[in-house]
PDB file of N, CA and C in Angstrom:
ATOM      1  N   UNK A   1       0.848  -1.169   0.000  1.00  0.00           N
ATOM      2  CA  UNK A   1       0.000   0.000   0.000  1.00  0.00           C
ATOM      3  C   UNK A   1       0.897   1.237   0.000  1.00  0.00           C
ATOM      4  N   UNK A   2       0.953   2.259  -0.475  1.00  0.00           N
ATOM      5  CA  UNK A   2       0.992   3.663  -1.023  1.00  0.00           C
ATOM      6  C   UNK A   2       0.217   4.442  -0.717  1.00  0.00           C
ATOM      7  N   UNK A   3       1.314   5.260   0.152  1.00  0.00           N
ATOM      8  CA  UNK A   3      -0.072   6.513   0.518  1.00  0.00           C
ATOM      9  C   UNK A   3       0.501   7.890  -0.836  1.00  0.00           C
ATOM     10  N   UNK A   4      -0.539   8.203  -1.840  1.00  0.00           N
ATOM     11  CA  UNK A   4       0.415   9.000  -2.730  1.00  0.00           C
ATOM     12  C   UNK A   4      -0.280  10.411  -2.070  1.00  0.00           C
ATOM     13  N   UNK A   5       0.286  11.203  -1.064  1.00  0.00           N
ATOM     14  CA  UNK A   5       0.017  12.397  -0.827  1.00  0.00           C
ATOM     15  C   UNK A   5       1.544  13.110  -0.686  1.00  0.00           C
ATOM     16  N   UNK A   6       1.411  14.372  -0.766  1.00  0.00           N
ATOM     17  CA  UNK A   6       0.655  15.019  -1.106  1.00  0.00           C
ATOM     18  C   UNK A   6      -0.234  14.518  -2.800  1.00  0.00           C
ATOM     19  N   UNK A   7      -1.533  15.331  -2.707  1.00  0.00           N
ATOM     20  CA  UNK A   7      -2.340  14.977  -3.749  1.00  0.00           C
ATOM     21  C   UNK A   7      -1.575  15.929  -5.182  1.00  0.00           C
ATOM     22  N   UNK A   8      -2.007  16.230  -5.873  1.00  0.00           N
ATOM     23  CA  UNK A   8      -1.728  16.753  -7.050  1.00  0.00           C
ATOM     24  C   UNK A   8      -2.926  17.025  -8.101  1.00  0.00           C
ATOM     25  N   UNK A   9      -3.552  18.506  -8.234  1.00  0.00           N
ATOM     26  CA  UNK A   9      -4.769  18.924  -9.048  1.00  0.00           C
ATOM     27  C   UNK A   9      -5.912  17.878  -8.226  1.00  0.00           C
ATOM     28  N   UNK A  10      -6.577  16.831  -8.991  1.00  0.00           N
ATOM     29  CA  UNK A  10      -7.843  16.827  -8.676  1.00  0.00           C
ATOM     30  C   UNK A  10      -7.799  15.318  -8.617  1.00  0.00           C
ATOM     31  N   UNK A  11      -6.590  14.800  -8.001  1.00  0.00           N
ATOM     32  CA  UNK A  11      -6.645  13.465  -7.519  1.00  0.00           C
ATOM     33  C   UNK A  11      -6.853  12.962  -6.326  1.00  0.00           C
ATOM     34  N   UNK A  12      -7.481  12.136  -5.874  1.00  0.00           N
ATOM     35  CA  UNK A  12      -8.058  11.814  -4.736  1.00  0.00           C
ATOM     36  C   UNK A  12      -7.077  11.093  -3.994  1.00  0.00           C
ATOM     37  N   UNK A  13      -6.783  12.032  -2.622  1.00  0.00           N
ATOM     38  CA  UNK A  13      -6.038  11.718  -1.066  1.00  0.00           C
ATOM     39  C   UNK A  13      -6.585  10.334  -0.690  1.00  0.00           C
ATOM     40  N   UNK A  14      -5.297   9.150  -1.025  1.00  0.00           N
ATOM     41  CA  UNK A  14      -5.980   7.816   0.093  1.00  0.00           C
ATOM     42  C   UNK A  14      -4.363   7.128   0.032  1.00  0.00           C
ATOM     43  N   UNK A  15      -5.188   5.970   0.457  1.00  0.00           N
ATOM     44  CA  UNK A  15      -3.925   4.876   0.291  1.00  0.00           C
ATOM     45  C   UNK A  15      -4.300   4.045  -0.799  1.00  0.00           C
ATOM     46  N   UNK A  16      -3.620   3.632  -1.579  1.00  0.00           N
ATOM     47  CA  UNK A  16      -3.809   2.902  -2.693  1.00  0.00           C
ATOM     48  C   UNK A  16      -2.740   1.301  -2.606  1.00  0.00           C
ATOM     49  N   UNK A  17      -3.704   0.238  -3.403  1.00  0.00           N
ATOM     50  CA  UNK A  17      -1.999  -0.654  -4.083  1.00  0.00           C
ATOM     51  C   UNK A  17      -1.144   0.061  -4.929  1.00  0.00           C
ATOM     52  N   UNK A  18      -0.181  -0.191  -5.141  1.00  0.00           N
ATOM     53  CA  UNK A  18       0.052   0.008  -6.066  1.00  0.00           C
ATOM     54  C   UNK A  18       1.291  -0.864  -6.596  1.00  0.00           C
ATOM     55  N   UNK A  19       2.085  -0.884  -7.752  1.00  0.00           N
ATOM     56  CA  UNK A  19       3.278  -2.016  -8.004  1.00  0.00           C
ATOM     57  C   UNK A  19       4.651  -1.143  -7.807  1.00  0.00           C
ATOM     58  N   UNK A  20       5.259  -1.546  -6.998  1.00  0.00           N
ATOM     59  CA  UNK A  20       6.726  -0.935  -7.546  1.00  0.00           C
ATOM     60  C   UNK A  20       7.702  -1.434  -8.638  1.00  0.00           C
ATOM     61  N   UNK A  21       7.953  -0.665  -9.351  1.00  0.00           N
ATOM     62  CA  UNK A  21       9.302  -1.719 -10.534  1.00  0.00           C
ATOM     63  C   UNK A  21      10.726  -0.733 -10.173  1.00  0.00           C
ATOM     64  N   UNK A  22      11.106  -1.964  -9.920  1.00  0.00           N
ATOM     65  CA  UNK A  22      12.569  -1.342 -10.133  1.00  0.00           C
ATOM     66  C   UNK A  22      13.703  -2.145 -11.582  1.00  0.00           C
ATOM     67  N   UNK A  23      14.353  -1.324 -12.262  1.00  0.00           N
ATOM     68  CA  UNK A  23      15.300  -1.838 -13.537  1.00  0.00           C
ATOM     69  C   UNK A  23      16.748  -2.483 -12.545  1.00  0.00           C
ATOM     70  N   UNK A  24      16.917  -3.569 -12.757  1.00  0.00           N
ATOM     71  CA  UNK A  24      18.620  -4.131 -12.095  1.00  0.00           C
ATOM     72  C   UNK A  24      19.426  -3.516 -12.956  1.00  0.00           C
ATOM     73  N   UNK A  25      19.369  -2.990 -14.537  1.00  0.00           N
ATOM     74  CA  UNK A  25      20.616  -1.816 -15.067  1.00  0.00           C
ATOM     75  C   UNK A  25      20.546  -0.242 -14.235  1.00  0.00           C
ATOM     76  N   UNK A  26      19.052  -0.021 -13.930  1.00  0.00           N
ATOM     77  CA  UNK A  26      19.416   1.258 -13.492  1.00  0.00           C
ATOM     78  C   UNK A  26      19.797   1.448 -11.833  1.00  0.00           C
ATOM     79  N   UNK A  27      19.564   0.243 -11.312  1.00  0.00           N
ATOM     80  CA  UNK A  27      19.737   0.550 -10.120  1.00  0.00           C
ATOM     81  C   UNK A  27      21.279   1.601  -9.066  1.00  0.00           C
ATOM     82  N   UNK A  28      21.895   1.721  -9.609  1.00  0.00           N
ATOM     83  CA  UNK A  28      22.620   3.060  -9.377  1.00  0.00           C
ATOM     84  C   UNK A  28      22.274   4.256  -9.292  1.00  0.00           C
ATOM     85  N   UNK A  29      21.207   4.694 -10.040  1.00  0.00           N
ATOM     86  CA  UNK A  29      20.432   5.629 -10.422  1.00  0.00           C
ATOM     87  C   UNK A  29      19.438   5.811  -9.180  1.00  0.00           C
ATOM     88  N   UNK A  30      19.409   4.870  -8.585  1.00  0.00           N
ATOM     89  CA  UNK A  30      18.277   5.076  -7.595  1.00  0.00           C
ATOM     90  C   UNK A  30      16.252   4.956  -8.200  1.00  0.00           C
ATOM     91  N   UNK A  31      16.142   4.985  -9.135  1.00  0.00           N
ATOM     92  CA  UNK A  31      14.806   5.350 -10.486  1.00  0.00           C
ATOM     93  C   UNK A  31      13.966   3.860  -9.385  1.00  0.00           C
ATOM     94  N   UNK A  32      13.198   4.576  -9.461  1.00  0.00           N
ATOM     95  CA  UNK A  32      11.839   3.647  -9.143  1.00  0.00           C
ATOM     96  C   UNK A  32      10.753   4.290 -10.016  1.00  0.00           C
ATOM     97  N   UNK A  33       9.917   2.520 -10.225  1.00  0.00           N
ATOM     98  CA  UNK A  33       8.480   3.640 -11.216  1.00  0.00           C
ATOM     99  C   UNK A  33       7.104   2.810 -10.064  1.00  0.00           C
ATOM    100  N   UNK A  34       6.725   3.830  -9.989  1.00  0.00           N
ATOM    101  CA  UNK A  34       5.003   3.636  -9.131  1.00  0.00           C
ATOM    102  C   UNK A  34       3.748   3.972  -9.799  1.00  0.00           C
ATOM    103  N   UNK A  35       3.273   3.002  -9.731  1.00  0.00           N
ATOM    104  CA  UNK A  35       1.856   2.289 -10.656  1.00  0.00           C
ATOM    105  C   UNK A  35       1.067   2.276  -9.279  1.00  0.00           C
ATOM    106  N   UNK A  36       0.114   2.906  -9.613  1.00  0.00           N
ATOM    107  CA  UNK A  36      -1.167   2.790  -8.864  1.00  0.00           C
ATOM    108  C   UNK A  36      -1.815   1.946  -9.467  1.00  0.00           C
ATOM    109  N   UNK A  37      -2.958   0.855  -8.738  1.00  0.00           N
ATOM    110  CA  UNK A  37      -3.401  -0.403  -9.054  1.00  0.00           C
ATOM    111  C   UNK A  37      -4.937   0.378  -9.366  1.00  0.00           C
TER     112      UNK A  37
END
């Protein structure tokens, strides 16, 4: 679960699933991508 706040324009404040991906080339980079379910 993901809490994505602060909100942003006219998206709704909660906790969500969501997926994390992380790349094993970029991981130096620190880069995460977050998908809300």
């Amino acid at each position: 679960m993901v809490s994505f706040d602060p909100q942003v324009g006219e998206e709704i404040q909660k906790t969500r699933p969501a997926l994390v991906l992380s790349i094993n080339s970029m991981t130096k980079l620190k880069t995460r991508y977050v998908v809300p379910i």
